[in-house]
Protein backbone atom coordinates (compact mmCIF):
# COMPACT_ATOMS: atom_id res chain seq x y z
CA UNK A 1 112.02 112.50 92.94
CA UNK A 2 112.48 116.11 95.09
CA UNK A 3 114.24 116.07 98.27
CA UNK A 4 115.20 118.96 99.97
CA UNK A 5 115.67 120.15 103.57
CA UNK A 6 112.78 120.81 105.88
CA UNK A 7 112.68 123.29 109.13
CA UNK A 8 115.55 122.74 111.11
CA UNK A 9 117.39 120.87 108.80
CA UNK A 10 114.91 118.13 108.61
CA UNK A 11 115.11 115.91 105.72
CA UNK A 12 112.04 116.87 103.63
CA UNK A 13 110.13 115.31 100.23
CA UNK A 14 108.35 116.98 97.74
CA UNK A 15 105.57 116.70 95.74
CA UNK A 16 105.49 113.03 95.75
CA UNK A 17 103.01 110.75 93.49
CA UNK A 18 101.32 108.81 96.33
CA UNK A 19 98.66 106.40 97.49
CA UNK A 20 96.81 106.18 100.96
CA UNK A 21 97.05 103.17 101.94
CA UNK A 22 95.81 103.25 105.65
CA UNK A 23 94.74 105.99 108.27
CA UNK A 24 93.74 106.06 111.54
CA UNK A 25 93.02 108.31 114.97
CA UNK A 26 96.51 109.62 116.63
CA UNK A 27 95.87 111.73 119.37
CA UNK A 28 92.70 114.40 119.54
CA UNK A 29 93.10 116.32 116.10
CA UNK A 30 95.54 114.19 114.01
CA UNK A 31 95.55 111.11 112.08
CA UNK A 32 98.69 108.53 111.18
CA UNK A 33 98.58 107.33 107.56
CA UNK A 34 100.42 104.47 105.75
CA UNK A 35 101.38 105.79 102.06
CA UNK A 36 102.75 103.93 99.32
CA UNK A 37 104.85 106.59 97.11
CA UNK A 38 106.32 106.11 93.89
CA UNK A 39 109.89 106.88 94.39
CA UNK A 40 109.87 106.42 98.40
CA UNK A 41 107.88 103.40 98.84
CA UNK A 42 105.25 102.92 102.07
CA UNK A 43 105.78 105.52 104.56
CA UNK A 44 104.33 106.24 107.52
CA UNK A 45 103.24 109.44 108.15
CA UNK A 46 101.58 112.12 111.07
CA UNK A 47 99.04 114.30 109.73
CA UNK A 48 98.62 116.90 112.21
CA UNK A 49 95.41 118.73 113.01
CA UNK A 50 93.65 117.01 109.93
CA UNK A 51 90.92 116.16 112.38
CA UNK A 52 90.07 119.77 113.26
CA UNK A 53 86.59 121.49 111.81
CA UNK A 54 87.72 123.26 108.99
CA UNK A 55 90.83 121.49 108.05
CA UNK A 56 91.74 121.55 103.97
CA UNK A 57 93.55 118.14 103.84
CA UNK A 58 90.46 116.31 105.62
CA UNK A 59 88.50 116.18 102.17
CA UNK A 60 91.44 115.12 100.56
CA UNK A 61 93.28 112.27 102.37
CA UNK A 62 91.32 109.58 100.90
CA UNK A 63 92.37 106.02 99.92
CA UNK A 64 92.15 105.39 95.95
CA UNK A 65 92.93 108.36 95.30
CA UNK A 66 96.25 109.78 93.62
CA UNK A 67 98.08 112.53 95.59
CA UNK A 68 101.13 114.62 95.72
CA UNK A 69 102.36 114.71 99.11
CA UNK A 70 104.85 116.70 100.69
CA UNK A 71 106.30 115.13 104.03
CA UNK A 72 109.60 115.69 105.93
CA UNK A 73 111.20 114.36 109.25
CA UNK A 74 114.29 112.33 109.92
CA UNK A 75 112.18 109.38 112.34
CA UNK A 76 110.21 106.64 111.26
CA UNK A 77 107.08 108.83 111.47
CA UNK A 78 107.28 111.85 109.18
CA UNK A 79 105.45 115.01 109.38
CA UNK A 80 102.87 115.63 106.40
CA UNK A 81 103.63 119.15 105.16
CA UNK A 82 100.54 119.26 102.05
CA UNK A 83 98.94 116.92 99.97
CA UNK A 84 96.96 117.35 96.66
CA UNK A 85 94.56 115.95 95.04
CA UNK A 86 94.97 114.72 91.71
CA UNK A 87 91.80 113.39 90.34
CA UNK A 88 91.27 111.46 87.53
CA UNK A 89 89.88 108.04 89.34
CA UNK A 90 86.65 107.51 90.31
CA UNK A 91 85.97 106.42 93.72
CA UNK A 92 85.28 102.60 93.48
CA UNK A 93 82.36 101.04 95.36
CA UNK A 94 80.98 98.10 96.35
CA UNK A 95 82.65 94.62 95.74
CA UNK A 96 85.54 96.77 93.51
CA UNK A 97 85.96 98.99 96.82
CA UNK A 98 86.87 95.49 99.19
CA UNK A 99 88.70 94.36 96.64
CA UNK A 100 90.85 97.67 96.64
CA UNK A 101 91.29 97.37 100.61
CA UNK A 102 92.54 93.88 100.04
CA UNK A 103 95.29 95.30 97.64
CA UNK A 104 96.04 97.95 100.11
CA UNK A 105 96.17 95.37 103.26
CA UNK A 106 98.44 93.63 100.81
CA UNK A 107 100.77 96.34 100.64
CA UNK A 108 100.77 97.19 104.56
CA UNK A 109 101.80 93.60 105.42
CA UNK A 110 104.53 93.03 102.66
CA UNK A 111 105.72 95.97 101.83
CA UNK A 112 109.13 97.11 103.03
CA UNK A 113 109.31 100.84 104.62
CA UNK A 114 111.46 103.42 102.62
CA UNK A 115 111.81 101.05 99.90
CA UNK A 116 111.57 103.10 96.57
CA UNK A 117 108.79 100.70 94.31
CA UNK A 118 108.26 102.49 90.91
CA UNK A 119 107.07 99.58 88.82
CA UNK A 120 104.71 97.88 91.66
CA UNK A 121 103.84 101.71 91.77
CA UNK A 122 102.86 101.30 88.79
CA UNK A 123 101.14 98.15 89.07
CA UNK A 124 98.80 99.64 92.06
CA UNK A 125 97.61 102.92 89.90
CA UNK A 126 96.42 100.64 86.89
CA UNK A 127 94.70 98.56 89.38
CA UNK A 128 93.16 100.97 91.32
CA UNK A 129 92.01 102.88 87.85
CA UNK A 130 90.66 99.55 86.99
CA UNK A 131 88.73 98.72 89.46
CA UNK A 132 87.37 102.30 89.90
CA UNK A 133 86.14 101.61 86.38
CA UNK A 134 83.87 98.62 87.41
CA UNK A 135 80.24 98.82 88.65
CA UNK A 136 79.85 97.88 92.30
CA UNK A 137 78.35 93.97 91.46
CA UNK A 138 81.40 93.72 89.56
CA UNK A 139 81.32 89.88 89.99
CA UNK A 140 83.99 87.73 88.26
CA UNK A 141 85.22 91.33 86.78
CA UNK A 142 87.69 91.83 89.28
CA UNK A 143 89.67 88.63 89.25
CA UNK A 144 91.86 89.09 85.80
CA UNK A 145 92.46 92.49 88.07
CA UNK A 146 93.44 90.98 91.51
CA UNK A 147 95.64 88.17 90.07
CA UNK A 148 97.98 90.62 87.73
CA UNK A 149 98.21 92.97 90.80
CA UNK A 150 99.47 89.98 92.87
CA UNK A 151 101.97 88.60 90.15
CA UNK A 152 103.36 91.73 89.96
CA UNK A 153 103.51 92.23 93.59
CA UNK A 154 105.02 88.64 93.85
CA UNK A 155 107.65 89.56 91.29
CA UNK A 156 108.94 93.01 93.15
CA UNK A 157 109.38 91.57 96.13
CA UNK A 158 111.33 88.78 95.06
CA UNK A 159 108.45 85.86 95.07
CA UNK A 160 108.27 85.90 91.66
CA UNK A 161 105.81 82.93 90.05
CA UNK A 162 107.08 81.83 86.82
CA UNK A 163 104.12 80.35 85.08
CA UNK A 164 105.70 79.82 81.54
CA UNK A 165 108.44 77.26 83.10
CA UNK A 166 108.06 74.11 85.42
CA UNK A 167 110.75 73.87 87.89
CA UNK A 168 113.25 72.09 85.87
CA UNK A 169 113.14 75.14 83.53
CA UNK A 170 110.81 73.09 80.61
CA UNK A 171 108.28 75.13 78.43
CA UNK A 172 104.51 74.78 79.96
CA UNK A 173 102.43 72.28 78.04
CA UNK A 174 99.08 73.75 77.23
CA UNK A 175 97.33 70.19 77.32
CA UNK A 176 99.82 69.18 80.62
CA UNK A 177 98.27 69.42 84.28
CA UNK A 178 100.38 70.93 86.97
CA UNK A 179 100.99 71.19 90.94
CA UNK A 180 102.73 74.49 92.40
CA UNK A 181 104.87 74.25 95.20
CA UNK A 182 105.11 77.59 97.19
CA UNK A 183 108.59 78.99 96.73
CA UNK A 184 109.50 76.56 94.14
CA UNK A 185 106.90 76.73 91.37
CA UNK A 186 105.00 74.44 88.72
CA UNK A 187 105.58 70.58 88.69
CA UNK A 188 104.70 68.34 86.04
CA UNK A 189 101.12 66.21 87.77
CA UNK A 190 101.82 62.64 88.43
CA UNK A 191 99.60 60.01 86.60
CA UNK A 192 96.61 61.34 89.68
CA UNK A 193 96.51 64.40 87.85
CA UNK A 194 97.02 67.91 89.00
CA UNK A 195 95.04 71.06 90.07
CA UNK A 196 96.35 73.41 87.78
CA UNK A 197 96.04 73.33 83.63
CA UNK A 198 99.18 74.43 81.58
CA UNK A 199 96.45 76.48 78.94
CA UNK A 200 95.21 78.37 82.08
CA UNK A 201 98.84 78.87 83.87
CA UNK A 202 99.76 80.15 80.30
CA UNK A 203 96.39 82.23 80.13
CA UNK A 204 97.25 83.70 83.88
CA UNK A 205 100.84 85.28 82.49
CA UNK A 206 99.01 87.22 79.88
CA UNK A 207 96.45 88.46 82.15
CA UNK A 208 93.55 86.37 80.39
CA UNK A 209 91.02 84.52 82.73
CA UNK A 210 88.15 84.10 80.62
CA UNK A 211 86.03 80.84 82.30
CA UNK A 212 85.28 79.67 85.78
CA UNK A 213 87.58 77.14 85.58
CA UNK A 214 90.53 79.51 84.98
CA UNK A 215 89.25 81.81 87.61
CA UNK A 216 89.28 79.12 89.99
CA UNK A 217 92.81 77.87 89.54
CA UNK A 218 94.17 81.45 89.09
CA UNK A 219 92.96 82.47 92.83
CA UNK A 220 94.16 78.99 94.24
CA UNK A 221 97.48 79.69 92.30
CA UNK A 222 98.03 82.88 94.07
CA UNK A 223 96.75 81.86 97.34
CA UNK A 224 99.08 79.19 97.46
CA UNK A 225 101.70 81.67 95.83
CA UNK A 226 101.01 84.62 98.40
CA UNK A 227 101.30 82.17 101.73
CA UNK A 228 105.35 82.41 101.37
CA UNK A 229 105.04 85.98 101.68
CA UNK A 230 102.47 86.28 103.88
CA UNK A 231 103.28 83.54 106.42
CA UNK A 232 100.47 82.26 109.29
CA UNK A 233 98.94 85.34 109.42
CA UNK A 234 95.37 86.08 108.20
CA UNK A 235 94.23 88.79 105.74
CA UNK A 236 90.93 90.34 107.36
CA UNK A 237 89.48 91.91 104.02
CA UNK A 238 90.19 88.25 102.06
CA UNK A 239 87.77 86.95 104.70
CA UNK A 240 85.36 89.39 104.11
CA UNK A 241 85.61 88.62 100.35
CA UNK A 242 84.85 84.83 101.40
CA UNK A 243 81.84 86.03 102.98
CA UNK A 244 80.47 87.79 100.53
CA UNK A 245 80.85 85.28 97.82
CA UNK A 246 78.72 82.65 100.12
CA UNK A 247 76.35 85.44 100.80
């Protein structure tokens, strides 16, 4: 991590591994972006005059991509001072490219500001690579992806899912069924049965989703999971994922 002092004895970061998370129009020529750094966490930041003809950062402030950024400002709203690109990533398309947005609205709704995040840092880079790796009909391809980005999310933030245990701390039975109870975890399934498998909750730790009926439970699992976090509110690109799977 660099700090150092900007103009005017503005607090000032340099060189900082970073992510786009979110950009839009400010003013005429500029543009605020949401950034998720490794050692600062999501930042907000003004990029001044990126929306002039001719202006160096405009090819390069792109989400999915890995940066160094140099900001500085003392307000909630920093100033970008340069960012570089890093490379190494392709640029993911198609159903991998939603799938990345929905990672990235993800961040922008849970995600605390000026919260250093190294290991969900982490987390995001390996699942951007991976994705970026995956043709753009992906299909089920993306799922082992989404659900070990959202554990690990869960985890950092304090939500963590413990799907080795049931509640009262007991081992997860591969041939048991379970229920999950948001902000609790696994139950052992009455005699009615229940909707998740102990061989696919086990499967789900290690990252391993290898049938439709463990894809199925994993994404129920973490929908459930995520609603703690997430509260009422809707996440637009997990709609447009709905749509696209009836279409």
């Amino acid at each position: 991590m660099s700090r150092t002092r900007g103009g005017k004895g503005q607090p000032r970061v340099d060189t900082q591994p970073a992510f786009i998370l979110h950009q839009y129009a400010w003013r005429e020529t500029s543009r605020l972006i949401e950034v998720f750094s490794r050692d600062h966490g999501r930042v907000s930041i003004a990029a001044r005059g990126v929306q002039r003809p001719g202006s160096q950062l405009r090819g390069t402030l792109l989400a999915f991509q890995p940066l160094l950024m140099s900001w500085f400002g003392g307000t909630d709203v920093k100033t970008l001072h340069a960012a570089e690109w890093q490379g190494g990533i392709a640029q993911p398309s198609g159903l991998p490219l939603l799938c990345g947005f929905y990672l990235n609205e993800l961040l922008v709704r849970l995600l605390p500001r000026e919260e250093p995040q190294p290991r969900l840092f982490t987390a995001y880079y390996e699942a951007v690579r991976d994705l970026s790796a995956l043709p753009a009909a992906a299909g089920n391809a993306v799922e082992p992806i989404l659900r070990g980005f959202e554990l690990a999310l869960l985890s950092e933030l304090g939500y963590g899912v413990d799907l080795a245990h049931d509640v009262t701390g007991a081992a997860v039975v591969p041939d048991q069924q379970y229920d999950f109870v948001a902000g609790q975890g696994l139950i052992v399934a009455d005699s009615r049965g229940g909707r998740f498998d102990g061989d696919v909750m086990q499967a789900l730790a290690k990252g391993l989703l290898a049938d439709e009926r463990a894809l199925a439970q994993g994404k129920l699992l973490m929908r459930q999971a995520l609603t703690v976090a997430l509260g009422d509110a809707p996440l637009h690109t997990r709609q447009l994922l709905l749509d696209l799977q009836r279409i």
